[in-house]
PDB file of N, CA and C in Angstrom:
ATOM      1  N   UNK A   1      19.028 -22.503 -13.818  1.00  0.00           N
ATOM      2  CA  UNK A   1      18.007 -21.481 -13.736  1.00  0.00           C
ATOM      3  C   UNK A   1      17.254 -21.563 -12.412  1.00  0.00           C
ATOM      4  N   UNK A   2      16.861 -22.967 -11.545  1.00  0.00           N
ATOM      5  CA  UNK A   2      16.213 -22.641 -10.765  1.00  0.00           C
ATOM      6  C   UNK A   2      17.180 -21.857  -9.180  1.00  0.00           C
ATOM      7  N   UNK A   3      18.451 -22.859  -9.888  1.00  0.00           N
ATOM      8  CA  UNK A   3      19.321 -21.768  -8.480  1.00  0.00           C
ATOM      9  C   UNK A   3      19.369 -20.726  -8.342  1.00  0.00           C
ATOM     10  N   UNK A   4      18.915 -20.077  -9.794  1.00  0.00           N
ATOM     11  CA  UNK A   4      19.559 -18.166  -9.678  1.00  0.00           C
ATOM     12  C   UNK A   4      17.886 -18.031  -9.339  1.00  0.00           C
ATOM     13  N   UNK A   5      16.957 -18.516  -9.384  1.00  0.00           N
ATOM     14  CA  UNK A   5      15.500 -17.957  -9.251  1.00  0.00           C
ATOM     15  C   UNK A   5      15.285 -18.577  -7.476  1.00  0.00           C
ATOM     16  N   UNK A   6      16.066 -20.116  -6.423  1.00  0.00           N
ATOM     17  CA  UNK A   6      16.379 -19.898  -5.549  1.00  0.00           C
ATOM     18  C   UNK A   6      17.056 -18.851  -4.672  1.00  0.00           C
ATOM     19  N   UNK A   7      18.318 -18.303  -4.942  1.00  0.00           N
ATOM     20  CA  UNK A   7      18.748 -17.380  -4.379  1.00  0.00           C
ATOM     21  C   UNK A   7      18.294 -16.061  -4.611  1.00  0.00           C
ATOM     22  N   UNK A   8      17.392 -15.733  -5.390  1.00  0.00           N
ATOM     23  CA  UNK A   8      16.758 -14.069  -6.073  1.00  0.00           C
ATOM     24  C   UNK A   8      15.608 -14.553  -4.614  1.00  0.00           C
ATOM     25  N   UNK A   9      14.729 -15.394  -4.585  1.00  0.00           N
ATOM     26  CA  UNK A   9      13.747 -15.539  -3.184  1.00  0.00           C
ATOM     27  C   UNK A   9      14.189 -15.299  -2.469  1.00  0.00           C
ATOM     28  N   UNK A  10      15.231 -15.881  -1.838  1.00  0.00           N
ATOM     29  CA  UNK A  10      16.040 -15.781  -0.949  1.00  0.00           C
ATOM     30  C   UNK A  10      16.466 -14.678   0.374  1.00  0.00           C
ATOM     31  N   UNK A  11      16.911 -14.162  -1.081  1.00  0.00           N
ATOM     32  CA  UNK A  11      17.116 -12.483  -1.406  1.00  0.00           C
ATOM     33  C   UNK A  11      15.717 -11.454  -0.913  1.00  0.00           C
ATOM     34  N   UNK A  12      14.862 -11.833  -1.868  1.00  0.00           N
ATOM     35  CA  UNK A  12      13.678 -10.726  -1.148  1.00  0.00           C
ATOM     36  C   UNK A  12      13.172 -11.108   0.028  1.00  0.00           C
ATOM     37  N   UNK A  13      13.001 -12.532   0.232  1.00  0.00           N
ATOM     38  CA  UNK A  13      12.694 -12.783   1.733  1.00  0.00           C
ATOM     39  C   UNK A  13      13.455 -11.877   2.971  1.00  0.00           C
ATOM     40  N   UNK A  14      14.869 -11.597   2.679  1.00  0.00           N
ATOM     41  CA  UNK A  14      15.609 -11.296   3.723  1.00  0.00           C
ATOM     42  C   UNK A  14      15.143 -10.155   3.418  1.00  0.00           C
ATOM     43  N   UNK A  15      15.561  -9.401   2.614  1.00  0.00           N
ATOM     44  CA  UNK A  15      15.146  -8.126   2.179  1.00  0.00           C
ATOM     45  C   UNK A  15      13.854  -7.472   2.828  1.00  0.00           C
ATOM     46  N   UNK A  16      12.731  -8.697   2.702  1.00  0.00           N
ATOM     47  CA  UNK A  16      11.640  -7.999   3.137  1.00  0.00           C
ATOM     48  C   UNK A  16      11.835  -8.353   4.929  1.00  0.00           C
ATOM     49  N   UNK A  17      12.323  -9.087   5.481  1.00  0.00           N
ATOM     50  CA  UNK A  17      12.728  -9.020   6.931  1.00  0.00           C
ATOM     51  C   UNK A  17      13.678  -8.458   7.301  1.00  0.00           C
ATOM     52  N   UNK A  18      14.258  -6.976   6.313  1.00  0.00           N
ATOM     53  CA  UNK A  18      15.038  -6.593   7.045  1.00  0.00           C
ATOM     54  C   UNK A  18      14.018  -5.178   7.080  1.00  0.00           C
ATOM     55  N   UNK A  19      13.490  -4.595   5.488  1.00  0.00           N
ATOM     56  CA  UNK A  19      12.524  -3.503   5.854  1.00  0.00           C
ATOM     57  C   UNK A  19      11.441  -3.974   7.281  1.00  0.00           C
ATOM     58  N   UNK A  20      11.424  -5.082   7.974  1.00  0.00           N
ATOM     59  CA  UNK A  20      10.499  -4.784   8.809  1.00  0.00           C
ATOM     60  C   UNK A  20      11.071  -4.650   9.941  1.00  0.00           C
ATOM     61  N   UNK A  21      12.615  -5.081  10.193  1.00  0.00           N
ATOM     62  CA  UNK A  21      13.052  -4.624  10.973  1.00  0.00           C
ATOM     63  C   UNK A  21      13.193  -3.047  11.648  1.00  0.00           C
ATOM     64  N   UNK A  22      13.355  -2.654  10.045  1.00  0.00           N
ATOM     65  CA  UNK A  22      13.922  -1.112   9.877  1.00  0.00           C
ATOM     66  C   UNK A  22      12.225  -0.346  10.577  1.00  0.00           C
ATOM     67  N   UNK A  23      10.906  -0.519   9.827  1.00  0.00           N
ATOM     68  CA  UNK A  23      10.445  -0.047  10.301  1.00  0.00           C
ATOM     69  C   UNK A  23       9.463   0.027  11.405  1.00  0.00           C
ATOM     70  N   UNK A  24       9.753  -0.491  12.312  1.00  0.00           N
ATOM     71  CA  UNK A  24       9.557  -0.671  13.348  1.00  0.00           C
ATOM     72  C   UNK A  24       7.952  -0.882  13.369  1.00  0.00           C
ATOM     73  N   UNK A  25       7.374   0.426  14.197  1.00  0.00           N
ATOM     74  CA  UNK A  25       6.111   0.067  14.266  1.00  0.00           C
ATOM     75  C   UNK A  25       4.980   1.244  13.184  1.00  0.00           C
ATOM     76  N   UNK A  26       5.804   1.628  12.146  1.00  0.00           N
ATOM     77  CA  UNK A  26       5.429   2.635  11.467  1.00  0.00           C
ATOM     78  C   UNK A  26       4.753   1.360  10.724  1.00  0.00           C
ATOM     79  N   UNK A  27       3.651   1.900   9.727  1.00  0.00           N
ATOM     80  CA  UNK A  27       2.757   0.829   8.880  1.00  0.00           C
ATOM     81  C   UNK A  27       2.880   1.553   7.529  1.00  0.00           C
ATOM     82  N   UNK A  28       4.575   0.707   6.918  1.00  0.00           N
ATOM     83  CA  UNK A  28       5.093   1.139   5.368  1.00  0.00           C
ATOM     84  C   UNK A  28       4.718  -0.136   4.827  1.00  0.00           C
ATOM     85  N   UNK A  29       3.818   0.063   3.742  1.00  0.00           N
ATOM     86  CA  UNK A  29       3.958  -1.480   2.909  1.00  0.00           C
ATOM     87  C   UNK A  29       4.666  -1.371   1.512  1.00  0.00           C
ATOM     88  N   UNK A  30       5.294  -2.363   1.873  1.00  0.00           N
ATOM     89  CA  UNK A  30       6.350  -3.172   0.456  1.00  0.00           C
ATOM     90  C   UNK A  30       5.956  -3.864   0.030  1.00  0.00           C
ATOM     91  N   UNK A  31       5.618  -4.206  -1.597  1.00  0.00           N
ATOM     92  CA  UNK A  31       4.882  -4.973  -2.467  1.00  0.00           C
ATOM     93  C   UNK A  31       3.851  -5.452  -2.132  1.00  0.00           C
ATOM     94  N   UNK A  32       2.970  -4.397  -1.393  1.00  0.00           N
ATOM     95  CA  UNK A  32       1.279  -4.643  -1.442  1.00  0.00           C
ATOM     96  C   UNK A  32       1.418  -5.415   0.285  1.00  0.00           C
ATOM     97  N   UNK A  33       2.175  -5.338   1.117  1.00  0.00           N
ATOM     98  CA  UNK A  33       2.427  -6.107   2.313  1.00  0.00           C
ATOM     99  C   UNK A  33       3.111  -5.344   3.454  1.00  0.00           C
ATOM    100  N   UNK A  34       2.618  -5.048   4.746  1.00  0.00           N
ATOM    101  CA  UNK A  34       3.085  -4.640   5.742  1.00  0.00           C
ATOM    102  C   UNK A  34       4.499  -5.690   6.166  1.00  0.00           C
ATOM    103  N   UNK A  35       5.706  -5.029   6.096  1.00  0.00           N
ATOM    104  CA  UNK A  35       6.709  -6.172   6.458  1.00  0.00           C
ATOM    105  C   UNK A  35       6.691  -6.369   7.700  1.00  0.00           C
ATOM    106  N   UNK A  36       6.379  -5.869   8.728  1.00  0.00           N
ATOM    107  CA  UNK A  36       6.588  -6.167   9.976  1.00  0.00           C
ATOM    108  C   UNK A  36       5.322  -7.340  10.067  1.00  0.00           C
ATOM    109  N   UNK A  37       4.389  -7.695   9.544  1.00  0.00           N
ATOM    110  CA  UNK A  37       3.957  -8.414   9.009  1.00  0.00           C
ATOM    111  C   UNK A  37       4.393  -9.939   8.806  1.00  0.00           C
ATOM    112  N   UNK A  38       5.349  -9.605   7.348  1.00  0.00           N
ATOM    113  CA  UNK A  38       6.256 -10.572   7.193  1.00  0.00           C
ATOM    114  C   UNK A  38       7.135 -11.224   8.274  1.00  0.00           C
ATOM    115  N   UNK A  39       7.607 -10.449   8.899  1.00  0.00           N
ATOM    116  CA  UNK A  39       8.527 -10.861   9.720  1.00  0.00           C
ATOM    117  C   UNK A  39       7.556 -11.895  10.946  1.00  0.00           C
ATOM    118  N   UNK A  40       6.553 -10.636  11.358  1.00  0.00           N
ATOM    119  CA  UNK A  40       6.268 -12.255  12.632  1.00  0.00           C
ATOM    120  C   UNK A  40       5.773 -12.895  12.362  1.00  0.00           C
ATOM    121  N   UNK A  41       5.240 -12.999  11.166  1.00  0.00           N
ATOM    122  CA  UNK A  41       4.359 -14.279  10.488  1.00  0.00           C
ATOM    123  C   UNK A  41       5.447 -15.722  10.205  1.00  0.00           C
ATOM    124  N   UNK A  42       6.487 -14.830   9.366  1.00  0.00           N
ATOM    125  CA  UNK A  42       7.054 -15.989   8.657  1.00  0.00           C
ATOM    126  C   UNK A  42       8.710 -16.359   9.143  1.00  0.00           C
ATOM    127  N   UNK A  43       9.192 -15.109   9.772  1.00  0.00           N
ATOM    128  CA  UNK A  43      10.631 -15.387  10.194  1.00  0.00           C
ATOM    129  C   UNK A  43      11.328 -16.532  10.871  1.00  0.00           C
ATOM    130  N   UNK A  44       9.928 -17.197  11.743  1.00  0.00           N
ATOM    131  CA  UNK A  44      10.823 -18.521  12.219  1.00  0.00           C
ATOM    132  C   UNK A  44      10.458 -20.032  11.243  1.00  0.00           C
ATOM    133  N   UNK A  45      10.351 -19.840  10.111  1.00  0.00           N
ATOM    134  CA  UNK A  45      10.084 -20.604   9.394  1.00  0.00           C
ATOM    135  C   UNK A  45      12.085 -20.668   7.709  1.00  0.00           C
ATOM    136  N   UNK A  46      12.539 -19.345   8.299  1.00  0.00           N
ATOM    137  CA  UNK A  46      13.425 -19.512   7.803  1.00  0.00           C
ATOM    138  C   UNK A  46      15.078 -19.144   8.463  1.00  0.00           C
ATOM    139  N   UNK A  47      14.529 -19.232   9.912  1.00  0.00           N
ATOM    140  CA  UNK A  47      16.018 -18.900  10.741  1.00  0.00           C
ATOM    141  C   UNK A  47      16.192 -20.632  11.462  1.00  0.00           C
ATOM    142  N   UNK A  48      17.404 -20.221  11.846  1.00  0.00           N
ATOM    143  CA  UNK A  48      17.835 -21.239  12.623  1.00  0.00           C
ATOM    144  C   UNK A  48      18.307 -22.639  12.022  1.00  0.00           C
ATOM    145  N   UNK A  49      18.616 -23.226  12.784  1.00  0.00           N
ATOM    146  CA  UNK A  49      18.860 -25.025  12.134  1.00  0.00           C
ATOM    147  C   UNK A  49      18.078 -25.726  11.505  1.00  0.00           C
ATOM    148  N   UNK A  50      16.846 -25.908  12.285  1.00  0.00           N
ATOM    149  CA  UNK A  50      15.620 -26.736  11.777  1.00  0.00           C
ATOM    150  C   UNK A  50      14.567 -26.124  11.682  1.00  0.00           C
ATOM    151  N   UNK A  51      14.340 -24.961  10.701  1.00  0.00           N
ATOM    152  CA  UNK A  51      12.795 -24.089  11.029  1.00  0.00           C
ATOM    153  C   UNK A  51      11.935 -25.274  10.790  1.00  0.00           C
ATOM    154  N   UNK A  52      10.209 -25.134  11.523  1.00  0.00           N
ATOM    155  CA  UNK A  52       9.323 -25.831  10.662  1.00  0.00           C
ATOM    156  C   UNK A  52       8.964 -25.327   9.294  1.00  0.00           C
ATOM    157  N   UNK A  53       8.038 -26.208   8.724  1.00  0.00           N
ATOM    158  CA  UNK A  53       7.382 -25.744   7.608  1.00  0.00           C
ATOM    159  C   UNK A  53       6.531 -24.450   7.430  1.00  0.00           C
ATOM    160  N   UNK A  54       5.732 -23.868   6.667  1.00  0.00           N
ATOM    161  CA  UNK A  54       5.566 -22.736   7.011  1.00  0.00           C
ATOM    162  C   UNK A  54       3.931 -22.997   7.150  1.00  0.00           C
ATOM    163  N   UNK A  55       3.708 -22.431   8.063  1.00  0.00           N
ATOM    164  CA  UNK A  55       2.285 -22.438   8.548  1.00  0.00           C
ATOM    165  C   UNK A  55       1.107 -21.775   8.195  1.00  0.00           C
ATOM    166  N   UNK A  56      -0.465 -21.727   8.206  1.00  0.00           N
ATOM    167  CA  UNK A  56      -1.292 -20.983   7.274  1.00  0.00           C
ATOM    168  C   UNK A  56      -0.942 -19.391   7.188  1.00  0.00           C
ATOM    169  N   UNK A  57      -0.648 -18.978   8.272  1.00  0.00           N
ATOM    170  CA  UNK A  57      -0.445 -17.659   9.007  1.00  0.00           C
ATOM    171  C   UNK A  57       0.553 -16.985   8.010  1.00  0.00           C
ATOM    172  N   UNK A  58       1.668 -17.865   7.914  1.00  0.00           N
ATOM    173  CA  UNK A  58       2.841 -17.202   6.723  1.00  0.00           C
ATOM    174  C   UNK A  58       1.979 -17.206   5.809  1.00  0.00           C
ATOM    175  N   UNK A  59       1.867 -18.623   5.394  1.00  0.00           N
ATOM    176  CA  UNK A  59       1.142 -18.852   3.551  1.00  0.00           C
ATOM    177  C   UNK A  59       0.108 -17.538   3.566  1.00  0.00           C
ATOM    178  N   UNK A  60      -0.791 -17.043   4.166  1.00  0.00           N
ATOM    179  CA  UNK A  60      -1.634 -16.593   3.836  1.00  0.00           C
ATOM    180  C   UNK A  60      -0.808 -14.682   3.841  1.00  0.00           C
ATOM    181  N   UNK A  61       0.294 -14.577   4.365  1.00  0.00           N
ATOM    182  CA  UNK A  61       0.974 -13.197   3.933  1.00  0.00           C
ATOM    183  C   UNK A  61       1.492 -13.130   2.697  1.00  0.00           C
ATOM    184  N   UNK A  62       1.835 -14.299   2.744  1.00  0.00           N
ATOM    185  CA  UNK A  62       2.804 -14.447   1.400  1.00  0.00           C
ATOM    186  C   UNK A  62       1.823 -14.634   0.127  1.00  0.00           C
ATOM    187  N   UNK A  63       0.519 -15.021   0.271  1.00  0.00           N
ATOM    188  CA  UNK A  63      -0.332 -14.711  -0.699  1.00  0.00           C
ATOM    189  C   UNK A  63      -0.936 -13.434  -0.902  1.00  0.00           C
ATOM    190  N   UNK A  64      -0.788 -12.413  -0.278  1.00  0.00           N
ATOM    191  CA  UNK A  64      -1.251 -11.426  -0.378  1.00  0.00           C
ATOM    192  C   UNK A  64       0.346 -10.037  -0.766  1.00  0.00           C
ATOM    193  N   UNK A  65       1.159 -10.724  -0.924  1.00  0.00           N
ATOM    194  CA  UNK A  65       2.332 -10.035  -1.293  1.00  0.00           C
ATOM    195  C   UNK A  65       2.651  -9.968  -2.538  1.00  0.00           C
ATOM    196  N   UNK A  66       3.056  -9.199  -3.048  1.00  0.00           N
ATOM    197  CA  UNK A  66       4.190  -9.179  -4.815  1.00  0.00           C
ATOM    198  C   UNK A  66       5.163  -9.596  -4.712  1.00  0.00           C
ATOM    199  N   UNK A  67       5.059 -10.950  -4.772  1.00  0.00           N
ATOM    200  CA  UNK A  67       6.504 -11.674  -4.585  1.00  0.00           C
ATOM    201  C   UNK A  67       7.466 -11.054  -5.834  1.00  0.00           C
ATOM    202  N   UNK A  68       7.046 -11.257  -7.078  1.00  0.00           N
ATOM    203  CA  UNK A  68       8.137 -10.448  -7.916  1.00  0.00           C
ATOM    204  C   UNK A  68       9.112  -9.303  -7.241  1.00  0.00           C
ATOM    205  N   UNK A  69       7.697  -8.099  -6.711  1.00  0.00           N
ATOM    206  CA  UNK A  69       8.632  -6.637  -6.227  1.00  0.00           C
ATOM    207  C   UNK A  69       9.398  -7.035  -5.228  1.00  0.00           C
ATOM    208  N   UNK A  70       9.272  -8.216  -4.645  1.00  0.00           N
ATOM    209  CA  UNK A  70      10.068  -8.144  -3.433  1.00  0.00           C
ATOM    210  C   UNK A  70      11.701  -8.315  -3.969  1.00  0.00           C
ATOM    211  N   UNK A  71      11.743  -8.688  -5.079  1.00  0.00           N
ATOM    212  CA  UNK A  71      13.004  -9.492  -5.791  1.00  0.00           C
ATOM    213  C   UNK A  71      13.935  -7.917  -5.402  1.00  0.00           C
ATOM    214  N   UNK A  72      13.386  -6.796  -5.841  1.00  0.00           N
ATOM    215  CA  UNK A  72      13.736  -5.587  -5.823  1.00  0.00           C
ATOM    216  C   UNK A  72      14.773  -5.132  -4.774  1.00  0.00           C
ATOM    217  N   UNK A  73      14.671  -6.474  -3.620  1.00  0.00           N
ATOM    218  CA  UNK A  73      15.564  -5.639  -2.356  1.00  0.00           C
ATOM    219  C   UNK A  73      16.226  -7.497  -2.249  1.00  0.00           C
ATOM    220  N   UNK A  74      16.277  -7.862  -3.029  1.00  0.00           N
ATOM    221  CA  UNK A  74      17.260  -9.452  -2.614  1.00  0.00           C
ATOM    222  C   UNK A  74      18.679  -8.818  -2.147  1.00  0.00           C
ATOM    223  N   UNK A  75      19.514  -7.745  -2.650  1.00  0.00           N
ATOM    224  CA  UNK A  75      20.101  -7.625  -2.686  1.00  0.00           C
ATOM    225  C   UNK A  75      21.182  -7.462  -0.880  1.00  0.00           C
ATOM    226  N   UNK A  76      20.223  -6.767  -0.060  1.00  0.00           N
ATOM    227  CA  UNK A  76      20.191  -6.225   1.113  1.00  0.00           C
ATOM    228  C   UNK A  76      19.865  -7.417   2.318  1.00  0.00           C
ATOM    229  N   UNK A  77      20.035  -8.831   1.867  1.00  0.00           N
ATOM    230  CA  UNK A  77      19.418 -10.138   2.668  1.00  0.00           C
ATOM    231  C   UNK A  77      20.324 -11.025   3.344  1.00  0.00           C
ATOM    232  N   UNK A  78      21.389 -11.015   3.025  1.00  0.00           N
ATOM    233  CA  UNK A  78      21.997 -12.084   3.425  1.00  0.00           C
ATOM    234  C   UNK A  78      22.888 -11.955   5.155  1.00  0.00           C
ATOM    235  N   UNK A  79      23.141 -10.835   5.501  1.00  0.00           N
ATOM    236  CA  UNK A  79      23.388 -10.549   6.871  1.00  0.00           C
ATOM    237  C   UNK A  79      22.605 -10.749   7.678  1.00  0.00           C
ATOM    238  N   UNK A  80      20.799 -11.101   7.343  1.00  0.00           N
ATOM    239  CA  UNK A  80      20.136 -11.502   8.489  1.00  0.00           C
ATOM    240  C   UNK A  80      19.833 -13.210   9.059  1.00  0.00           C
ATOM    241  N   UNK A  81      20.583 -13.379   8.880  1.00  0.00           N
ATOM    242  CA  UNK A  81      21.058 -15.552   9.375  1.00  0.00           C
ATOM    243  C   UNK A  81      19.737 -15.729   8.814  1.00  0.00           C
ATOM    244  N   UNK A  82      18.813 -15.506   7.982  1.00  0.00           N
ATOM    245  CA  UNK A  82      17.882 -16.011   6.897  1.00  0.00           C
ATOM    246  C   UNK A  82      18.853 -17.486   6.193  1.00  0.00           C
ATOM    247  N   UNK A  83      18.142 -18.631   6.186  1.00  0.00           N
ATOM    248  CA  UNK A  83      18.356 -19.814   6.092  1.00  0.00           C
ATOM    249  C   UNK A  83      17.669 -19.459   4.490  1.00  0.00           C
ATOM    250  N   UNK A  84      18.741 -19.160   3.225  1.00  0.00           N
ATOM    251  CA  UNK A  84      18.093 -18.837   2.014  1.00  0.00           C
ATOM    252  C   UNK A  84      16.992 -20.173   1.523  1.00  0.00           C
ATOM    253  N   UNK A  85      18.156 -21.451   1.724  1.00  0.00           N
ATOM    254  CA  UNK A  85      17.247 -22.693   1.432  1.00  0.00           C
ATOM    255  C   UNK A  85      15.668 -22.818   1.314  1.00  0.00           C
ATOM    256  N   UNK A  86      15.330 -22.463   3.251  1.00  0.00           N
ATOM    257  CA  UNK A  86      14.574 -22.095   3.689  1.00  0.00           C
ATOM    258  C   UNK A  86      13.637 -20.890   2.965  1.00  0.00           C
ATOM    259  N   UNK A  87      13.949 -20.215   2.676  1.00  0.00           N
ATOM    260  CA  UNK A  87      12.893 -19.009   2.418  1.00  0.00           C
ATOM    261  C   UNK A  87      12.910 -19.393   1.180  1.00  0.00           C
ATOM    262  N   UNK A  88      13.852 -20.349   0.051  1.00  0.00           N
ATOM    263  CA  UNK A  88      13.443 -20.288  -1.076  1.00  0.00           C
ATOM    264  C   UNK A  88      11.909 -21.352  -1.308  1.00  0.00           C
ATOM    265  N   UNK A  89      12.253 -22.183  -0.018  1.00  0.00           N
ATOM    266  CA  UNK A  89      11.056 -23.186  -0.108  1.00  0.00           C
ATOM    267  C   UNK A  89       9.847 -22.649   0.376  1.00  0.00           C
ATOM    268  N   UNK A  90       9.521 -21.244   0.841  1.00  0.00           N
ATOM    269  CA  UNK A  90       8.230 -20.859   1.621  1.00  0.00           C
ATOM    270  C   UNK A  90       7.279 -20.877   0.835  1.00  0.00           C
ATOM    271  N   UNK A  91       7.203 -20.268  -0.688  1.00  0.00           N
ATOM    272  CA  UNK A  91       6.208 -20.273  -1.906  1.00  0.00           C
ATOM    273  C   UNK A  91       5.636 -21.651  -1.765  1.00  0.00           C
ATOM    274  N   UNK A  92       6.980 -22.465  -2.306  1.00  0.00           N
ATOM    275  CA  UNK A  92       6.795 -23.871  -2.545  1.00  0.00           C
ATOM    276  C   UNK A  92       5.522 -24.572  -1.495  1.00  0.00           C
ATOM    277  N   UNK A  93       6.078 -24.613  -0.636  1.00  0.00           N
ATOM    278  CA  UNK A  93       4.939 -24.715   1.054  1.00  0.00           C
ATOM    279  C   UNK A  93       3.732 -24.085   1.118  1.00  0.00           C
ATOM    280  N   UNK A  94       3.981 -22.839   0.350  1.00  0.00           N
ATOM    281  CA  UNK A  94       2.449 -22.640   0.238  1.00  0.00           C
ATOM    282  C   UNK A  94       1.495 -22.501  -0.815  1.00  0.00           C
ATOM    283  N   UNK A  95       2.122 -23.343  -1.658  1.00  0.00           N
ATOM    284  CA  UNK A  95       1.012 -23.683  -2.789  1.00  0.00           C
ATOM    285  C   UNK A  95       1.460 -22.499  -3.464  1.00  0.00           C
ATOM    286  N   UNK A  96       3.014 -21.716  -3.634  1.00  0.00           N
ATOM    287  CA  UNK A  96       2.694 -20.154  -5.001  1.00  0.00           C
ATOM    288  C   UNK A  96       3.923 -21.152  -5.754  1.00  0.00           C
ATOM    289  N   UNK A  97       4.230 -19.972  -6.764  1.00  0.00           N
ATOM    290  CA  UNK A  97       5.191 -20.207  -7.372  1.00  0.00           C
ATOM    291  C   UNK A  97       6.160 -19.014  -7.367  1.00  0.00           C
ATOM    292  N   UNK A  98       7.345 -19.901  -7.065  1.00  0.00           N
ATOM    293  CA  UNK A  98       8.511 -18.688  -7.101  1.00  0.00           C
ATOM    294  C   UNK A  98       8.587 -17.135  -8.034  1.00  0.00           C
ATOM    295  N   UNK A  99       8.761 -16.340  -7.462  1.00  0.00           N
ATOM    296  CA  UNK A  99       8.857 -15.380  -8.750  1.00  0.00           C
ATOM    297  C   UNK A  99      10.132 -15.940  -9.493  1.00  0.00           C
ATOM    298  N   UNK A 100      10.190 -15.303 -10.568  1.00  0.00           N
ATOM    299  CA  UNK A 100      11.470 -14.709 -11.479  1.00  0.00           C
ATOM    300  C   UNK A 100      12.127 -13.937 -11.297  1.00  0.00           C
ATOM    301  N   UNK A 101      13.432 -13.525 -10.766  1.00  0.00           N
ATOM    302  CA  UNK A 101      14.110 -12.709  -9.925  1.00  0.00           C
ATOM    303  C   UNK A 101      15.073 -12.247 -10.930  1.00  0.00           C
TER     304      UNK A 101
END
């Protein structure tokens, strides 16, 4: 159970860094959260080899987000080299708890 509720995070993490890709500098929010937002807050905390941990700056987006709704777009995540591991541990790091995906 916690792997399928790891990879469902995973999932909306990318998901929500890919809507912020998509919308550039337009101000659309997804689950109560500007993604472009998401993205420069928290993206280098789940790319690459060794991201760091995630810093107040993320924690404090990611507290103000619907992590559940984000589950909504896991689906659309995995083409962006999002380190799932990584994004499944960002909650964890910041004191939430994973949604249920």
């Amino acid at each position: 159970m916690a792997r399928s509720q790891g990879k469902a995070l995973a999932h909306w993490m990318i998901a929500a860094l890919l809507f912020a890709m998509l919308a550039g500098t337009l101000a659309v929010k997804i689950c109560n959260i500007d993604p472009n937002e998401l993205k420069q807050s928290c993206s280098k905390f789940v790319t690459g080899r060794n991201p760091p941990r995630a810093d107040e700056t993320c924690c404090g987006v990611l507290r103000r987000t619907d992590l559940p709704c984000l589950c909504g777009y896991k689906s659309a995540l995995p083409a962006f080299g999002i380190n799932a591991k990584k994004a499944l541990a960002l909650p964890g790091q910041c004191g939430l708890q994973t949604p249920n995906c």
